[in-house]
C-alpha atoms as a PDB file:
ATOM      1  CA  UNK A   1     125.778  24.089 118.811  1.00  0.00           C
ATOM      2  CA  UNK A   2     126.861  20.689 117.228  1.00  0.00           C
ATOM      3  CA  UNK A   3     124.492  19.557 114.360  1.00  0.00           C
ATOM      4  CA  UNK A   4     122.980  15.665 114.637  1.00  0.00           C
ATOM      5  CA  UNK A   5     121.748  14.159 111.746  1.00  0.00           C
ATOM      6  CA  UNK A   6     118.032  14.528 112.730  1.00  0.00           C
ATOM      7  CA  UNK A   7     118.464  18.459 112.526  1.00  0.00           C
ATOM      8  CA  UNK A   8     120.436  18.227 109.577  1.00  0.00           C
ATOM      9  CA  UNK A   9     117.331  16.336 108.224  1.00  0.00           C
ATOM     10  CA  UNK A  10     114.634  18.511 110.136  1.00  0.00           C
ATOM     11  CA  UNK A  11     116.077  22.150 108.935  1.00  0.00           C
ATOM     12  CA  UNK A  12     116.562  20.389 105.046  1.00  0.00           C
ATOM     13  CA  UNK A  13     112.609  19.679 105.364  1.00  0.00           C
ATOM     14  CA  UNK A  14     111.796  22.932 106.618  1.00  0.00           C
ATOM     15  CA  UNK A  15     110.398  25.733 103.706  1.00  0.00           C
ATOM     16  CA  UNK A  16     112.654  28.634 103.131  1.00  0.00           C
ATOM     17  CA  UNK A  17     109.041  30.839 103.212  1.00  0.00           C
ATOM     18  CA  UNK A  18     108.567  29.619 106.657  1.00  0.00           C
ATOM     19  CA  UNK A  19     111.999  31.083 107.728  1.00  0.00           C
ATOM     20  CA  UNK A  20     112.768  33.972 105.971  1.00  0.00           C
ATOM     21  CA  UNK A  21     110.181  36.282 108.319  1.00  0.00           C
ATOM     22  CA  UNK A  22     111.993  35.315 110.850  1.00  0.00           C
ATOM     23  CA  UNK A  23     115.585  36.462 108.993  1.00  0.00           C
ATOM     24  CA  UNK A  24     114.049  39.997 108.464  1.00  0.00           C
ATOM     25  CA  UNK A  25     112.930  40.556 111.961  1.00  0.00           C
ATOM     26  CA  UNK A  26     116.109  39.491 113.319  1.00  0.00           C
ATOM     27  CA  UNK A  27     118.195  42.189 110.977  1.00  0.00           C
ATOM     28  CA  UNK A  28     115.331  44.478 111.423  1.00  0.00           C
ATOM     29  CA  UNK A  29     116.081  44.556 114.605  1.00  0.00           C
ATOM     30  CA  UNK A  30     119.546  44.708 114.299  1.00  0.00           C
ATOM     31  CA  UNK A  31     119.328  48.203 112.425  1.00  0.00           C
ATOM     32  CA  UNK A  32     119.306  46.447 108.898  1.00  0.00           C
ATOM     33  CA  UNK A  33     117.146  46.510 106.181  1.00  0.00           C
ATOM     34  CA  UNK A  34     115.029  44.184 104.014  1.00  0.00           C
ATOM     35  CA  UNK A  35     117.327  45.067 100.760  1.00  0.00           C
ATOM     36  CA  UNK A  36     120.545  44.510 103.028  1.00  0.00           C
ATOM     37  CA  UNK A  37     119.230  41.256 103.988  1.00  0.00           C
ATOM     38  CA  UNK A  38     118.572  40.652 100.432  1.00  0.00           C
ATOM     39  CA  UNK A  39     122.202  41.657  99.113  1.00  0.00           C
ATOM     40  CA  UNK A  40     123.763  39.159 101.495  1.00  0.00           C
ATOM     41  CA  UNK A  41     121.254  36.308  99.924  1.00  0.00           C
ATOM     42  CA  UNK A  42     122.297  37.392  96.143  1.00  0.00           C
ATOM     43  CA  UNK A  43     126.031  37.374  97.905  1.00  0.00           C
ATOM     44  CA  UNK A  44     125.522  33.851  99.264  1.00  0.00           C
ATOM     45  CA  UNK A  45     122.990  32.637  97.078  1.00  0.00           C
ATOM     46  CA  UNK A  46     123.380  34.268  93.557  1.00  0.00           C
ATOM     47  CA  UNK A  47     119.738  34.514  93.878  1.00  0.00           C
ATOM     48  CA  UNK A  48     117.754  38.045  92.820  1.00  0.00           C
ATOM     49  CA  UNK A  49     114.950  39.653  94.543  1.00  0.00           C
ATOM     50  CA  UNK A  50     112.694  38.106  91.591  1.00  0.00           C
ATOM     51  CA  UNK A  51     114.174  34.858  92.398  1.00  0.00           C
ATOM     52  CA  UNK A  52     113.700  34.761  96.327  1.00  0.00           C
ATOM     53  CA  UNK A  53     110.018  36.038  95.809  1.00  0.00           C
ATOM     54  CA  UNK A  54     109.505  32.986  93.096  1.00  0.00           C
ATOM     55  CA  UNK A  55     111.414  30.248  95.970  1.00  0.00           C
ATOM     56  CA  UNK A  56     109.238  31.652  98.827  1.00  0.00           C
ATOM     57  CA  UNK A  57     105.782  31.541  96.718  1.00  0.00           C
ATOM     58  CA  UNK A  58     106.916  27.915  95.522  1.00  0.00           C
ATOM     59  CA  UNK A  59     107.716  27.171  99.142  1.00  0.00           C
ATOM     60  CA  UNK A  60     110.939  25.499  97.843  1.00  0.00           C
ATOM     61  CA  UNK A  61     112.350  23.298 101.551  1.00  0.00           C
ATOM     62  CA  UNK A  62     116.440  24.679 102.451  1.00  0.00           C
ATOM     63  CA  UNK A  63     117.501  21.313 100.722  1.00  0.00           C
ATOM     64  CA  UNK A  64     116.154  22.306  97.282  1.00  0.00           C
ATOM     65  CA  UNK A  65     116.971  25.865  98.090  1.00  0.00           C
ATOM     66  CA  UNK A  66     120.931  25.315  98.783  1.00  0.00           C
ATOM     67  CA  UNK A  67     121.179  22.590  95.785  1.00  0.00           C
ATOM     68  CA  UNK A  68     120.051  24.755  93.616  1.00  0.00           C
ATOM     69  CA  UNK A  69     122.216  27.705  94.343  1.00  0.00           C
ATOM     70  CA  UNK A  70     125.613  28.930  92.905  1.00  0.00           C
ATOM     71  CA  UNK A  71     127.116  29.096  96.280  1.00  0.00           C
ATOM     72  CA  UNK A  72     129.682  32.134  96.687  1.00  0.00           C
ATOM     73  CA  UNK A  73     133.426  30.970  96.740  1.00  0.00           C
ATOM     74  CA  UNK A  74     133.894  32.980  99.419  1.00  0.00           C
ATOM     75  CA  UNK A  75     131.283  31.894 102.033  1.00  0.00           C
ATOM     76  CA  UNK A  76     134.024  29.673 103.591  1.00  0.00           C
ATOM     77  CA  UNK A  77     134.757  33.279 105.138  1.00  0.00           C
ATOM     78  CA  UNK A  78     131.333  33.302 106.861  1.00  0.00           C
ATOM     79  CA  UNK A  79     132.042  34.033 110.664  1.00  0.00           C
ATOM     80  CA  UNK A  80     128.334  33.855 111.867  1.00  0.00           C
ATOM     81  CA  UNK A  81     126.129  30.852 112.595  1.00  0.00           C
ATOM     82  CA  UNK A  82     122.488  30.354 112.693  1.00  0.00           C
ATOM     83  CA  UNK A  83     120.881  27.464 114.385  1.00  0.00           C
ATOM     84  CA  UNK A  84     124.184  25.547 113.923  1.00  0.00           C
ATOM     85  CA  UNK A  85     125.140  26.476 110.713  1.00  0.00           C
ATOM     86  CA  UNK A  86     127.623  28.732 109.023  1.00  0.00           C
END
């Protein structure tokens, strides 16, 4: 799926809180678990469980969310996409 601007736009606006139920049923029902799904977050992310529950009760949007995150310096090796995006 190519990316326009308008999604680029629409997904930054959207709230990670509104998303993330839908991340844990989708590993869920891939076998995985709610801490897996968590240690690829931290991975990504360098956020902690603490942290994610704080960004999903402040209903931070994915803009805010990905700004302020240490991004891995490996996620460039990130095979799988989601809506789009790698």
């Amino acid at each position: 799926m190519k990316t326009t601007h308008k999604h680029d736009e629409r997904i930054a606006k959207m709230t990670f809180a509104s998303v993330y139920p839908h991340y844990l049923t989708k590993v869920e029902k891939k076998g995985r678990t709610k801490e897996e799904l968590h240690q690829v977050i931290e991975w990504l992310t360098n956020y902690d469980g603490d942290m994610l529950k704080n960004l999903i009760k402040e209903k931070v949007t994915f803009e805010q969310f990905f700004q302020d995150a240490t991004l891995n310096k490996n996620a460039h090796l990130i095979t799988g996409v989601i809506c789009g995006y790698r």
